[in-house]
Protein backbone atom coordinates (compact mmCIF):
# COMPACT_ATOMS: atom_id res chain seq x y z
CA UNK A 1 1.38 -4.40 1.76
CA UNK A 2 0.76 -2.94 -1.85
CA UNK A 3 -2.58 -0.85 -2.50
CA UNK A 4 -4.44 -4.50 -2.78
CA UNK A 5 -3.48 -6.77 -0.88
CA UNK A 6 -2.47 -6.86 2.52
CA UNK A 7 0.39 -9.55 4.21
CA UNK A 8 -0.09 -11.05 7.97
CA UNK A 9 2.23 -12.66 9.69
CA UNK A 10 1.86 -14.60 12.79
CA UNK A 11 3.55 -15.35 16.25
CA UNK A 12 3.99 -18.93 15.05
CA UNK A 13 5.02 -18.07 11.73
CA UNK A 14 2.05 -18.44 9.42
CA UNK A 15 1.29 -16.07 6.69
CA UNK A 16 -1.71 -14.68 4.69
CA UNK A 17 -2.21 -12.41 1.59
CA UNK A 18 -6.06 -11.11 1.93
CA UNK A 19 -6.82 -9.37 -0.94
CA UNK A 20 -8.76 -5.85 -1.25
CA UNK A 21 -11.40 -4.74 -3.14
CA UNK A 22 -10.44 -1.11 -3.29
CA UNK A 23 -6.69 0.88 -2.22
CA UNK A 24 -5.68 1.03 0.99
CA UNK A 25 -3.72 3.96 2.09
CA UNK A 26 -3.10 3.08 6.33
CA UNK A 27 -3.99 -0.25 8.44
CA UNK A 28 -4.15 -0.01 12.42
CA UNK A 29 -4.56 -3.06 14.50
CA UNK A 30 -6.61 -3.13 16.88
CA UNK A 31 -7.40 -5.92 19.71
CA UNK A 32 -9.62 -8.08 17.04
CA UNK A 33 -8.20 -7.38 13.83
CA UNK A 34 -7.43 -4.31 11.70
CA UNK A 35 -8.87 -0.96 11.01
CA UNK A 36 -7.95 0.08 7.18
CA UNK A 37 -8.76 3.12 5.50
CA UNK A 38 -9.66 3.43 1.95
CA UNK A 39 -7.77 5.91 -0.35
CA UNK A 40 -10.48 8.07 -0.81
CA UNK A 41 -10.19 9.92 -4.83
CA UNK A 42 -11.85 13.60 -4.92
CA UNK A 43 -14.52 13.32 -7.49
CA UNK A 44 -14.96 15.82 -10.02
CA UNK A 45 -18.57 15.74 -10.35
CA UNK A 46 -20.52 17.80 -8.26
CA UNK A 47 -23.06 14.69 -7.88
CA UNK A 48 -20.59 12.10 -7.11
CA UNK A 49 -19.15 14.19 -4.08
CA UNK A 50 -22.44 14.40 -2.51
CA UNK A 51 -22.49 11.05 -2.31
CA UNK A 52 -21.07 9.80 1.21
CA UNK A 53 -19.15 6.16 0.71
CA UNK A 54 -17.39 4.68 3.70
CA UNK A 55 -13.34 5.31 4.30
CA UNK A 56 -13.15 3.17 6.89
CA UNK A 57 -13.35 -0.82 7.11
CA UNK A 58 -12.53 -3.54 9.24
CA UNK A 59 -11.29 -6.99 9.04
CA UNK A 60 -10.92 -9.51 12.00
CA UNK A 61 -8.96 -12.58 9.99
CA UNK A 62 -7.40 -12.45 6.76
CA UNK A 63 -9.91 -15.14 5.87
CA UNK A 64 -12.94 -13.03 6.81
CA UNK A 65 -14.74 -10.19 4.22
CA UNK A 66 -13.76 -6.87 4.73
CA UNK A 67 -16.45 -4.67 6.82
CA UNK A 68 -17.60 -1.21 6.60
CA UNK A 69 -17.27 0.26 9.79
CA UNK A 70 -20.07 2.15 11.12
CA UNK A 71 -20.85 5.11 13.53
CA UNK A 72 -23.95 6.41 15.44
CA UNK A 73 -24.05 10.13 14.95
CA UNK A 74 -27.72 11.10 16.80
CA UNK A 75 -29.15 8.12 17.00
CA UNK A 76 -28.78 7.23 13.34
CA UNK A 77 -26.28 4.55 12.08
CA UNK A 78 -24.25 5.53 9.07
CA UNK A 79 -20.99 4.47 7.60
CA UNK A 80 -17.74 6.22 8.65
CA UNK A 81 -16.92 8.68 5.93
CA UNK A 82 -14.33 10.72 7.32
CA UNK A 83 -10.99 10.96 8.67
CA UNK A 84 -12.21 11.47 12.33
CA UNK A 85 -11.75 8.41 13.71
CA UNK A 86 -8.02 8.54 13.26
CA UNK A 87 -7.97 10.94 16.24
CA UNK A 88 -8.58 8.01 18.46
CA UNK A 89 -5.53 5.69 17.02
């Protein structure tokens, strides 16, 4: 893996190069795919940082788009924008 594009390999020796739209600084897999996290950059603007853009994404086949992965935080769906969900990996 560079910052954009990712490798799999399979059991029986197929490969894939899936491509991504943005850096990726870790990938966990997980039952049906992977779990990648975006390298998030600090803005300098005071606006831009008050804008909340997902970190994490999944992807179930290196054929597939890549998906923001969302959270329900009190009843309300919204993208995952932090590092918390690394404390279940």
């Amino acid at each position: 893996m560079d910052t954009h594009n990712i490798n799999f390999y399979t059991d029986d020796g197929k490969d894939y190069v899936t491509s991504s739209p943005f850096p990726v600084s870790k990938i966990w897999p997980i039952k049906s795919g992977v779990l990648l996290e975006m390298e998030a950059d600090v803005p300098t603007n005071s606006e831009i940082s008050a804008i909340q853009y997902p970190l994490i994404f999944s992807l179930r086949h290196p054929y597939d788009d890549i998906k923001p992965v969302m959270t329900k935080q009190g009843g309300k769906l919204a993208y995952h924008t932090t590092g918390e969900l690394l404390n279940y990996f």
